[in-house]
C-alpha atoms as a PDB file:
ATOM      1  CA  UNK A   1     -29.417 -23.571  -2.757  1.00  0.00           C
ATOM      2  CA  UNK A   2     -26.110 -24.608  -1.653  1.00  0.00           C
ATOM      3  CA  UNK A   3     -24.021 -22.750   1.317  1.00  0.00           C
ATOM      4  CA  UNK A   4     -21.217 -23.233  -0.906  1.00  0.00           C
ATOM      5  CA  UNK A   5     -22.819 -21.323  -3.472  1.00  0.00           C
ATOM      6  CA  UNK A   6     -22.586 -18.250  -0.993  1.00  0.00           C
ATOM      7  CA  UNK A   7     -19.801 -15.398  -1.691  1.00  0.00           C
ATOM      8  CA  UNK A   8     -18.585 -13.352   1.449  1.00  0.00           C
ATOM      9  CA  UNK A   9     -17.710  -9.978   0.843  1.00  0.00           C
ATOM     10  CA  UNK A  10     -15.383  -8.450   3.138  1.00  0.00           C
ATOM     11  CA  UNK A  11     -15.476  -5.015   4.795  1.00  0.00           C
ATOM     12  CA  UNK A  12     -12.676  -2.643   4.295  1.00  0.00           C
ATOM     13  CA  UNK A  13     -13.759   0.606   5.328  1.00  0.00           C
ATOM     14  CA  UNK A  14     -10.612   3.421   4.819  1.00  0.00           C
ATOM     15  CA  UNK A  15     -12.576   6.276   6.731  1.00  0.00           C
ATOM     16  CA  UNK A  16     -12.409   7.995   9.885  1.00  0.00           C
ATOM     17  CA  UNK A  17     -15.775   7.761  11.134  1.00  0.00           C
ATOM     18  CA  UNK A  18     -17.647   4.393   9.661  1.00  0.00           C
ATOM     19  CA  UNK A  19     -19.654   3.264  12.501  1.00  0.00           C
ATOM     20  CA  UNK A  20     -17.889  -0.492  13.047  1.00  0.00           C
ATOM     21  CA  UNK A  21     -14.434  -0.060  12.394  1.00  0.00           C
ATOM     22  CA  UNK A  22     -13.941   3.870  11.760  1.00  0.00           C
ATOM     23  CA  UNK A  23     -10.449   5.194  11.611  1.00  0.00           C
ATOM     24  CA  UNK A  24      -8.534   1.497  12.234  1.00  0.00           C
ATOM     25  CA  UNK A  25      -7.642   1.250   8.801  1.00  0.00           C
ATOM     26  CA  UNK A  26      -7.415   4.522   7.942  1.00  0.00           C
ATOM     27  CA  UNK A  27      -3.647   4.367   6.583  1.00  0.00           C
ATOM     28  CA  UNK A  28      -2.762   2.606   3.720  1.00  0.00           C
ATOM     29  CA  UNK A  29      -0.506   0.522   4.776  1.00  0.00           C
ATOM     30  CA  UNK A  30      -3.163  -1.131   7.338  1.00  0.00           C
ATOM     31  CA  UNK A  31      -5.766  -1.105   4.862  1.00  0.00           C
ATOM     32  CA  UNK A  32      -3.873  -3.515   2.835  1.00  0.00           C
ATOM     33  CA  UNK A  33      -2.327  -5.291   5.204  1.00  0.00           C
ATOM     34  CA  UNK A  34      -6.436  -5.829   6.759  1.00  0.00           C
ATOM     35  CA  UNK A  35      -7.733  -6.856   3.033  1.00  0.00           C
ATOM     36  CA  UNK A  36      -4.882  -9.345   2.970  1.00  0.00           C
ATOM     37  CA  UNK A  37      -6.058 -10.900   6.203  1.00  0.00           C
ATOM     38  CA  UNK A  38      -9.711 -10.985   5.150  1.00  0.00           C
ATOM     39  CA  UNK A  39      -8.366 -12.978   1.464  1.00  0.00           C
ATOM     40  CA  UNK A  40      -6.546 -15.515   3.550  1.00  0.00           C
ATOM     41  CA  UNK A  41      -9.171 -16.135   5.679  1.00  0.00           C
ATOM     42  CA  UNK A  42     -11.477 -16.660   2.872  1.00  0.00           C
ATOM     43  CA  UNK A  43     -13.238 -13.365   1.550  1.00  0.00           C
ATOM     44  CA  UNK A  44     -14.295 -13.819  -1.649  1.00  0.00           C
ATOM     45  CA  UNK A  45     -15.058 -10.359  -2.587  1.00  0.00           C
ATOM     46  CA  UNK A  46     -13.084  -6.774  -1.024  1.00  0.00           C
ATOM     47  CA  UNK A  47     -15.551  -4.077  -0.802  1.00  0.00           C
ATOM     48  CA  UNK A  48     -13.662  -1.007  -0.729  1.00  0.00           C
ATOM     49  CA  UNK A  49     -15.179   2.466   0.722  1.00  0.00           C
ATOM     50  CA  UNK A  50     -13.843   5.683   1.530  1.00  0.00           C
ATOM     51  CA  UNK A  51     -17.025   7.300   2.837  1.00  0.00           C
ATOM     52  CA  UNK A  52     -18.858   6.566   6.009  1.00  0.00           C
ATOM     53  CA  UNK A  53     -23.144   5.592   5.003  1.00  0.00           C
ATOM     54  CA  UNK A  54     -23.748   5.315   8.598  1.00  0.00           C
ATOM     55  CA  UNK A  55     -26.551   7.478   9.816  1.00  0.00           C
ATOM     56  CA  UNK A  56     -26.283  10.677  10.087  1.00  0.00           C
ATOM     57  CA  UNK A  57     -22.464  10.632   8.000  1.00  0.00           C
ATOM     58  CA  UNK A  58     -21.564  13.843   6.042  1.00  0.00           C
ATOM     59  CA  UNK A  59     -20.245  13.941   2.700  1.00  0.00           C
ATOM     60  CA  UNK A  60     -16.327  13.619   2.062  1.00  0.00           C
ATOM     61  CA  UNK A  61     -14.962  15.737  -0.609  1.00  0.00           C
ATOM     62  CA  UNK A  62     -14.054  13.364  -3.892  1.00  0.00           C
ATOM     63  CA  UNK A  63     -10.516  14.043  -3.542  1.00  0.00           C
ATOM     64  CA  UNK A  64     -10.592  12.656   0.359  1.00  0.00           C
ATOM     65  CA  UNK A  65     -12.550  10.032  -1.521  1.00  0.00           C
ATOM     66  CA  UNK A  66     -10.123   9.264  -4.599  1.00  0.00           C
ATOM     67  CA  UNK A  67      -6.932   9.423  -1.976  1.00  0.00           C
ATOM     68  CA  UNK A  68      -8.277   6.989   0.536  1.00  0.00           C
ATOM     69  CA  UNK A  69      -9.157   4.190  -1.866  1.00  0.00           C
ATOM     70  CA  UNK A  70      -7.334   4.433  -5.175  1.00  0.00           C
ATOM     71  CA  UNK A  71      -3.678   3.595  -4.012  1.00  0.00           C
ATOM     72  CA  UNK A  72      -5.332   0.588  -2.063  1.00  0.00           C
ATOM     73  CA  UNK A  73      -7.235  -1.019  -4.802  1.00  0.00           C
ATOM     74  CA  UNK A  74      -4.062  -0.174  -7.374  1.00  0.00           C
ATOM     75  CA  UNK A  75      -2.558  -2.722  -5.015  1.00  0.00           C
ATOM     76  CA  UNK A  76      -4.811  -5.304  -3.995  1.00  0.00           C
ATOM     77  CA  UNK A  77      -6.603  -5.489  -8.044  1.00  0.00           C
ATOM     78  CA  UNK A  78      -2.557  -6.541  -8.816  1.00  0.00           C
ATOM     79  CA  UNK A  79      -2.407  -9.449  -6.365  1.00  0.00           C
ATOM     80  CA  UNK A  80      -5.187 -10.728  -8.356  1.00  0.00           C
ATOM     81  CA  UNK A  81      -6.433 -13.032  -5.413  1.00  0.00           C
ATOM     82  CA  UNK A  82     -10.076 -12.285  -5.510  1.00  0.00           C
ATOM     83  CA  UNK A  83     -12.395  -9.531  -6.947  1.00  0.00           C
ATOM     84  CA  UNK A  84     -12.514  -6.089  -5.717  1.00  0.00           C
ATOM     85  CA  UNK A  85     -15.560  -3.962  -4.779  1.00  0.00           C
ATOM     86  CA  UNK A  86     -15.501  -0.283  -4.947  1.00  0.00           C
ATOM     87  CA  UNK A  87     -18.142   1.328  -2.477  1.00  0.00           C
ATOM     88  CA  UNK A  88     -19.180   4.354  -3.901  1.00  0.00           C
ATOM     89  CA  UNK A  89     -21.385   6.903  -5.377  1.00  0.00           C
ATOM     90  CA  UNK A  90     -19.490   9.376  -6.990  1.00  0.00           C
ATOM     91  CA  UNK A  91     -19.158   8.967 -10.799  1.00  0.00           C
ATOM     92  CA  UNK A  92     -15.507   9.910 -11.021  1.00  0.00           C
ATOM     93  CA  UNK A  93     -14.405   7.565  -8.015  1.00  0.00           C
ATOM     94  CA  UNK A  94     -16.008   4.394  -9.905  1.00  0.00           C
ATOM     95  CA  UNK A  95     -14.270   5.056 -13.077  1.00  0.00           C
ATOM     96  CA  UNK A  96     -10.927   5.599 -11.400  1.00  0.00           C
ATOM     97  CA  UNK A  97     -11.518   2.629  -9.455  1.00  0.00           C
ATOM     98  CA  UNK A  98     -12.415   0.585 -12.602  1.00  0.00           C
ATOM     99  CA  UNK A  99      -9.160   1.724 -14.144  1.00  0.00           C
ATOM    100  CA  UNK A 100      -7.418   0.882 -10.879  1.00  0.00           C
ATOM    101  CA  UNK A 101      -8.644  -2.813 -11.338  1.00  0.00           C
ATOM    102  CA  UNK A 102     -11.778  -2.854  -9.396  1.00  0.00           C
ATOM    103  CA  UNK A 103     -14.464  -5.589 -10.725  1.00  0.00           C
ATOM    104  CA  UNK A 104     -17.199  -4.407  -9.003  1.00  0.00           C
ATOM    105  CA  UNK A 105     -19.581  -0.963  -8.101  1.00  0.00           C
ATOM    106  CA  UNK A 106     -21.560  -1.176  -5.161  1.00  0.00           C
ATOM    107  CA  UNK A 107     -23.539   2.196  -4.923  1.00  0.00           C
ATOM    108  CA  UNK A 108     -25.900   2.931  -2.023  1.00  0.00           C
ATOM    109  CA  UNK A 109     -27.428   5.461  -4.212  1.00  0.00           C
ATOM    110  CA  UNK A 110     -27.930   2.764  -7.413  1.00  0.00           C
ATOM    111  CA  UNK A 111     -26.515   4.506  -9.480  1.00  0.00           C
ATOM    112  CA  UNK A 112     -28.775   7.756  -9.075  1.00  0.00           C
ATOM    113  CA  UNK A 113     -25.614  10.160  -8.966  1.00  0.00           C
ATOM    114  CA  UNK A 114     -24.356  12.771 -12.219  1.00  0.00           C
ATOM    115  CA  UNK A 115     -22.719  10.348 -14.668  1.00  0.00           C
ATOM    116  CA  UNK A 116     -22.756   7.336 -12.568  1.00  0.00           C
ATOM    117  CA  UNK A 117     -24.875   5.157 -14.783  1.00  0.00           C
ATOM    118  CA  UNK A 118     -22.888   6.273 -18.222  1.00  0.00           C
ATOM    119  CA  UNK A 119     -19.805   4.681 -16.335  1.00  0.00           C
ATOM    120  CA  UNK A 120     -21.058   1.439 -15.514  1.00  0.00           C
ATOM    121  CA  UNK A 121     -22.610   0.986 -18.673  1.00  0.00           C
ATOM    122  CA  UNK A 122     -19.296   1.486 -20.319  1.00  0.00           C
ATOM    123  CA  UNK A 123     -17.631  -1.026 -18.381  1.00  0.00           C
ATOM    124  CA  UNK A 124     -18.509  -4.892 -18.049  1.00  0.00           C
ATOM    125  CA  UNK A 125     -18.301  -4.612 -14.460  1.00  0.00           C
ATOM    126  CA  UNK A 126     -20.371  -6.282 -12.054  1.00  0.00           C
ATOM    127  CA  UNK A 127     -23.224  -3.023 -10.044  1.00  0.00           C
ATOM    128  CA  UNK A 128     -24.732  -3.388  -6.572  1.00  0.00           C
ATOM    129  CA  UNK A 129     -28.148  -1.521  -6.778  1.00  0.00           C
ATOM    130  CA  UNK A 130     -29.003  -0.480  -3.200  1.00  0.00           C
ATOM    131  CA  UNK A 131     -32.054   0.792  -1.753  1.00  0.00           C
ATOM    132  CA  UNK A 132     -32.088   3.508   0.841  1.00  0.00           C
ATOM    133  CA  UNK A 133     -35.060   5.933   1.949  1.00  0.00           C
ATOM    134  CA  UNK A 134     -33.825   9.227   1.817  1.00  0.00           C
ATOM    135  CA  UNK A 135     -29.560  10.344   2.255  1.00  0.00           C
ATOM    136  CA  UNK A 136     -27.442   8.538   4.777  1.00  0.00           C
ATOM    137  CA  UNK A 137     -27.999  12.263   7.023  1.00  0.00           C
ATOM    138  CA  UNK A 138     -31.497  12.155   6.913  1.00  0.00           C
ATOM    139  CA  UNK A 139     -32.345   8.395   6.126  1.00  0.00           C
ATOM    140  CA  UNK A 140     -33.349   6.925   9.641  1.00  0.00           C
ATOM    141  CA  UNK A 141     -35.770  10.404  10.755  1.00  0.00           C
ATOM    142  CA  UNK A 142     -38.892   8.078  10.867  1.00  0.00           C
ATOM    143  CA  UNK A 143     -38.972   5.902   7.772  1.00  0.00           C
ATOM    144  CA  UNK A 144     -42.470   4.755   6.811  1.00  0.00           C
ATOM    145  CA  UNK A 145     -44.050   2.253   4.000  1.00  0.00           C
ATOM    146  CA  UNK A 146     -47.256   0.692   3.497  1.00  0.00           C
ATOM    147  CA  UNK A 147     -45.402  -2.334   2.338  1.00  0.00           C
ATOM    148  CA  UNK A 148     -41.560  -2.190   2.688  1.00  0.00           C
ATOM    149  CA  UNK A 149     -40.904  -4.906   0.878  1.00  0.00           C
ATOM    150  CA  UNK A 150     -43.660  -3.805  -2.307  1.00  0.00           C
ATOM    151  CA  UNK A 151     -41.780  -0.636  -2.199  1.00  0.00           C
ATOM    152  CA  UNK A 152     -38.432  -1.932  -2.793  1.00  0.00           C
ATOM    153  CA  UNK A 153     -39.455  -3.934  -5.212  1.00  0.00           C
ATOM    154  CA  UNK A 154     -40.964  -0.894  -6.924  1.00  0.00           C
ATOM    155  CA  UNK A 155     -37.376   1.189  -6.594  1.00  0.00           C
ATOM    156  CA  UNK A 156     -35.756  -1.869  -7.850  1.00  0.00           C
ATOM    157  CA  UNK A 157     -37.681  -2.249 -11.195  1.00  0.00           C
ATOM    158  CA  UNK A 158     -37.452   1.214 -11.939  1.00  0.00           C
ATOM    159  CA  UNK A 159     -33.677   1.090 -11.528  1.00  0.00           C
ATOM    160  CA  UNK A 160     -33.112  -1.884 -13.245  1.00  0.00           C
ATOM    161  CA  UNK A 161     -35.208  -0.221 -16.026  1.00  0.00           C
ATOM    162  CA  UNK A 162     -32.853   2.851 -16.071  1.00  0.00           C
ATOM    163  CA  UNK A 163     -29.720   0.804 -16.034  1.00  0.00           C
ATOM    164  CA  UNK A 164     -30.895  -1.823 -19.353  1.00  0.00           C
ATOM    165  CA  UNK A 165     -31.796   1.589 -20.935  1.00  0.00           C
ATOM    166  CA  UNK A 166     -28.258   3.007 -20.425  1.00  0.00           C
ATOM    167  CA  UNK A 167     -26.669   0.260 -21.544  1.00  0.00           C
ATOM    168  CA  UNK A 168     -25.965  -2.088 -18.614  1.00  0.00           C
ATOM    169  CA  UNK A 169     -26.285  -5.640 -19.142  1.00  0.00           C
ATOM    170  CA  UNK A 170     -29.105  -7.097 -16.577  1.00  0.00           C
ATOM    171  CA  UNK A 171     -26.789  -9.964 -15.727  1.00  0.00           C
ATOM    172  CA  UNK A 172     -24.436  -7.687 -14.193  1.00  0.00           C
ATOM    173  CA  UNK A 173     -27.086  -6.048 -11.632  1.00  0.00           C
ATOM    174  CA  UNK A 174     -27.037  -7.346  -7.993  1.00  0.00           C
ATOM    175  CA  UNK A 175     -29.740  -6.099  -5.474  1.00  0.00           C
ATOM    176  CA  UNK A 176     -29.318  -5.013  -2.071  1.00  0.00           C
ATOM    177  CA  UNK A 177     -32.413  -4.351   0.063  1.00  0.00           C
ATOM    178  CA  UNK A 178     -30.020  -1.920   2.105  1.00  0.00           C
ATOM    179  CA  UNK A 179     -30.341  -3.128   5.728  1.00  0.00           C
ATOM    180  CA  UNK A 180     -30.646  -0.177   8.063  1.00  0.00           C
ATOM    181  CA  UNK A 181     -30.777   2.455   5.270  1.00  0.00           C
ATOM    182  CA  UNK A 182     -33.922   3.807   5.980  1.00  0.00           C
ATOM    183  CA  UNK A 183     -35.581   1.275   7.838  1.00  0.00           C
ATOM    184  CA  UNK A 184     -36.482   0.869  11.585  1.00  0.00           C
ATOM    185  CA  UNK A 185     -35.909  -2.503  13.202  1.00  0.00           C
ATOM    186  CA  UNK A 186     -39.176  -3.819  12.312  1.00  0.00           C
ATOM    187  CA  UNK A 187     -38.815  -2.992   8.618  1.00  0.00           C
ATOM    188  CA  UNK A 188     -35.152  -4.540   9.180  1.00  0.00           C
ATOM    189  CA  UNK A 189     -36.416  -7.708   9.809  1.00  0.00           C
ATOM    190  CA  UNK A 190     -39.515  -7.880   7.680  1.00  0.00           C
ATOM    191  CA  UNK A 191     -36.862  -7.430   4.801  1.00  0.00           C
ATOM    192  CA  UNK A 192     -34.770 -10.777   6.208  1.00  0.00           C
ATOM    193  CA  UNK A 193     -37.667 -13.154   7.075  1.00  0.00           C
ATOM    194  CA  UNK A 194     -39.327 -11.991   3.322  1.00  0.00           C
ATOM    195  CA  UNK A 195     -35.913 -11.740   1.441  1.00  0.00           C
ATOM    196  CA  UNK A 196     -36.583 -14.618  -0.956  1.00  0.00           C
ATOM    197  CA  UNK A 197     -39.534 -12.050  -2.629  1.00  0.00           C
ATOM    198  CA  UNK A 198     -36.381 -10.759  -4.268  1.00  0.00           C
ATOM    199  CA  UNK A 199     -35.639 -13.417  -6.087  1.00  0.00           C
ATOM    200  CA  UNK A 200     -38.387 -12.916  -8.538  1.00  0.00           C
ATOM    201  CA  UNK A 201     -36.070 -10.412 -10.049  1.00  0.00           C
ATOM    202  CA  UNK A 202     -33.740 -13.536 -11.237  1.00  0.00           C
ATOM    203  CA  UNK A 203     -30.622 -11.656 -10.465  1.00  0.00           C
ATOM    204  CA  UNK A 204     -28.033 -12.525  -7.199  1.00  0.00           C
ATOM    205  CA  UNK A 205     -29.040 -10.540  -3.741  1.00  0.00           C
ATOM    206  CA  UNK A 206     -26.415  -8.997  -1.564  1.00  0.00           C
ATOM    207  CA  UNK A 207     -27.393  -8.434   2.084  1.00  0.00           C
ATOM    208  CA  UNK A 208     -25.183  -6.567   4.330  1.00  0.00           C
ATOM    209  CA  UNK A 209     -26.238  -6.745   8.641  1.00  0.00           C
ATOM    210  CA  UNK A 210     -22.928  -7.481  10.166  1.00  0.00           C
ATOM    211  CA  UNK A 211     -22.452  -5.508  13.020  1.00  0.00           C
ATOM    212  CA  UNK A 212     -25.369  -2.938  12.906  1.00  0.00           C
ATOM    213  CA  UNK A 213     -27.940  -1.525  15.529  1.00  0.00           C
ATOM    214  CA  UNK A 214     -30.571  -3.835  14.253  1.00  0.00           C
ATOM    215  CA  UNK A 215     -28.460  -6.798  15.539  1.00  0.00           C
ATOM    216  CA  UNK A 216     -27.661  -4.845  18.918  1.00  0.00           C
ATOM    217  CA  UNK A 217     -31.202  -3.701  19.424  1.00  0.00           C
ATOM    218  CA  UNK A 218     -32.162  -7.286  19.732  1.00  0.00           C
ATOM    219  CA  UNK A 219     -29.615  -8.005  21.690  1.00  0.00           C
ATOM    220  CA  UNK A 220     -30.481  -5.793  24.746  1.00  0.00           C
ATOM    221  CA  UNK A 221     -28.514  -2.677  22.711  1.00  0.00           C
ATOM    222  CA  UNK A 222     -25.600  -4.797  22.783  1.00  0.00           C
ATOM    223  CA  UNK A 223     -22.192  -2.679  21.427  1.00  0.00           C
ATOM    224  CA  UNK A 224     -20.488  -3.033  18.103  1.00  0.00           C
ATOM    225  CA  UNK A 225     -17.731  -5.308  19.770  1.00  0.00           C
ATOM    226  CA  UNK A 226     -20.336  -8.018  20.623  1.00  0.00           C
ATOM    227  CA  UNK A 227     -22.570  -8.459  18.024  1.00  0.00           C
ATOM    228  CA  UNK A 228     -20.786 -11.125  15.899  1.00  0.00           C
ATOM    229  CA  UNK A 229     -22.485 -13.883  16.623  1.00  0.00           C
ATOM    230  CA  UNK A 230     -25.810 -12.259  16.034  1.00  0.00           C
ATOM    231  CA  UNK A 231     -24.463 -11.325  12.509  1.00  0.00           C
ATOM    232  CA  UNK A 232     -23.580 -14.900  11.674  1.00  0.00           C
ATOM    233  CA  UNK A 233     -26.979 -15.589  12.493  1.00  0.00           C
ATOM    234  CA  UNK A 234     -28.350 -13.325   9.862  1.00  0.00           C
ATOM    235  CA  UNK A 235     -25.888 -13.903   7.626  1.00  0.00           C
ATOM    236  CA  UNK A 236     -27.088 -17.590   8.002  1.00  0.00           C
ATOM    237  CA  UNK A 237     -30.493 -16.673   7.947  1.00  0.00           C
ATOM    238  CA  UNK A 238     -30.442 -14.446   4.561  1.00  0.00           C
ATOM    239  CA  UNK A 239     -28.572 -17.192   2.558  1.00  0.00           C
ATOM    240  CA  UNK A 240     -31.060 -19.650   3.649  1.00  0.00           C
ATOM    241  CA  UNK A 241     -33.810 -17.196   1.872  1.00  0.00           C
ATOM    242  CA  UNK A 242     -31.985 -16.298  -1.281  1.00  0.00           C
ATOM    243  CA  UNK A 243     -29.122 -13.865  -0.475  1.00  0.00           C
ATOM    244  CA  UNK A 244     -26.124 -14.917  -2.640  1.00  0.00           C
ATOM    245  CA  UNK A 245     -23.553 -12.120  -1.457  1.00  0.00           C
ATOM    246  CA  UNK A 246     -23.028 -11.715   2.367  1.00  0.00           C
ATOM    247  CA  UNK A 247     -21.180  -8.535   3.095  1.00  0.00           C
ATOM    248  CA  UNK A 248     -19.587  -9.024   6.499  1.00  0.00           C
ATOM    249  CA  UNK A 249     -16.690  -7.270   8.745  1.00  0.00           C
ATOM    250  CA  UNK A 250     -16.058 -10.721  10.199  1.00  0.00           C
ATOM    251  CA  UNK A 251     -14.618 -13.049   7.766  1.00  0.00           C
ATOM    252  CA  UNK A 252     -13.224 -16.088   9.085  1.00  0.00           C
ATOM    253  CA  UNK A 253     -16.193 -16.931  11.517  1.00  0.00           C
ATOM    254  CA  UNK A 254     -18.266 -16.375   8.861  1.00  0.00           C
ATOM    255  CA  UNK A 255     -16.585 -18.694   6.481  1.00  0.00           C
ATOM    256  CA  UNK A 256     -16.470 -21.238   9.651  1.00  0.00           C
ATOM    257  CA  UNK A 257     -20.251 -20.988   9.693  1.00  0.00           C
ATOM    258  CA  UNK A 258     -20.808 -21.448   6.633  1.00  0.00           C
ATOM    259  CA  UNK A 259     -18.087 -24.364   6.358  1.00  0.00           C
ATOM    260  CA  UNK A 260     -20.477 -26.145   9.426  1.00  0.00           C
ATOM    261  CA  UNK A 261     -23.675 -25.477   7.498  1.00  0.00           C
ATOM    262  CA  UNK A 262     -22.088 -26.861   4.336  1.00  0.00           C
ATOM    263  CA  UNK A 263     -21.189 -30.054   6.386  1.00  0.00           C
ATOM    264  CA  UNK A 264     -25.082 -30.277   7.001  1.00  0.00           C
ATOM    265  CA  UNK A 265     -26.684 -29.545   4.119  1.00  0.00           C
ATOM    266  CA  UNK A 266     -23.943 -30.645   1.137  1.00  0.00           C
ATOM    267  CA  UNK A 267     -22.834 -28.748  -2.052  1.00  0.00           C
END
């Protein structure tokens, strides 16, 4: 596998109180004005969310949801520069997003919600499947598994079973293991150094570490602010076993990484 077979998906996060960047792109105007930065600096992909997964994050109403991401992805699906990702759960926010021009669902709930797999299945869009132990309140109150890894392989089949038998095409499913959704450190990590297991699924694997407490518990608990380069590192680290999607709130020294390792090891 090729690093310049890797697509980097870049963070746009329109809430108040997402754990990275909460509340800095909360207006519209900067939320588009931020994607537009991450496309010239090389995203590939613009995930799009309006509600904060971080531990211990409380449900926004759907209309807080619809009103923070709609008028942004009306605007960026129309410069037609690169694909847009809607990050959500709700039924009713992915098919308003679809209509607004988004190409892609990524659900942290995979598709679990009311109505949520009847939408995808009547849409050729691309679905991130993610895996997470529990709700984003409740998710990291002492996670256990005999075998994480076994586990989310079992979640994943029976997913991917639900979606063919609504009516999704397989070759539209991407996996995510869901880094820090559910997981302790150790788990975290297990999950990176055995990612390729994942690949016996034959579809693409997103990963998504940038910035999180499993980087900054490594690094003495190092703050949000400094834990770039320890992202880069996984980020390196999960394309090198099989990820395919890289979902990071740093773009451009991301894509400079990945333009060194390219330099290395060739197209």
């Amino acid at each position: 596998m090729h690093s310049s077979n890797v697509m980097i998906m870049g963070v746009l996060n329109i809430t108040p109180d997402s754990f990275s960047d909460g509340n800095q792109y909360f207006a519209i105007d900067r939320a588009i004005s931020y994607a537009k930065l991450m496309i010239d600096q090389g995203a590939d992909i613009i995930d799009i969310g309006g509600e904060s997964t971080r531990p211990n994050a409380l449900q926004v109403s759907i209309d807080d949801e619809i009103s923070r991401v709609i008028p942004v992805i009306k605007v960026l699906s129309k410069l037609g520069s690169v694909p847009i990702s809607i990050d959500t759960s709700q039924a009713k926010i992915m098919q308003l997003a679809i209509e607004a021009g988004a190409s892609m669902i990524n659900d942290v709930r995979a598709l679990q919600a009311k109505s949520s797999l009847e939408v995808v299945a009547s849409s050729d869009k691309d679905v991130c499947l993610m895996h997470m132990k529990g709700s984003p309140k409740t998710m990291q109150n002492n996670p256990i598994y005999t075998d994480v890894i076994d586990e989310i392989k079992y979640f994943f089949d029976q997913r991917i079973e639900d979606c063919i038998s609504a009516g999704i095409d397989q070759n539209k499913i991407i996996l995510d293991p869901g880094f820090g959704f559910g997981k302790t450190l150790n788990h975290n990590f297990e999950i990176l150094r055995r990612l390729d297991e994942f690949q016996s699924f034959g579809l693409r694997i997103l990963v998504g570490m940038s910035r999180k407490s499993m980087i900054g518990n490594i690094l003495n608990n190092r703050n949000i602010d400094g834990r770039m380069i320890g992202s880069i590192t996984t980020a390196i680290i999960a394309f090198q076993n099989g990820a395919n999607i890289i979902r990071v709130h740093d773009v451009l020294d991301t894509k400079d990484a990945f333009k060194i390792l390219q330099s290395v090891v060739g197209d």
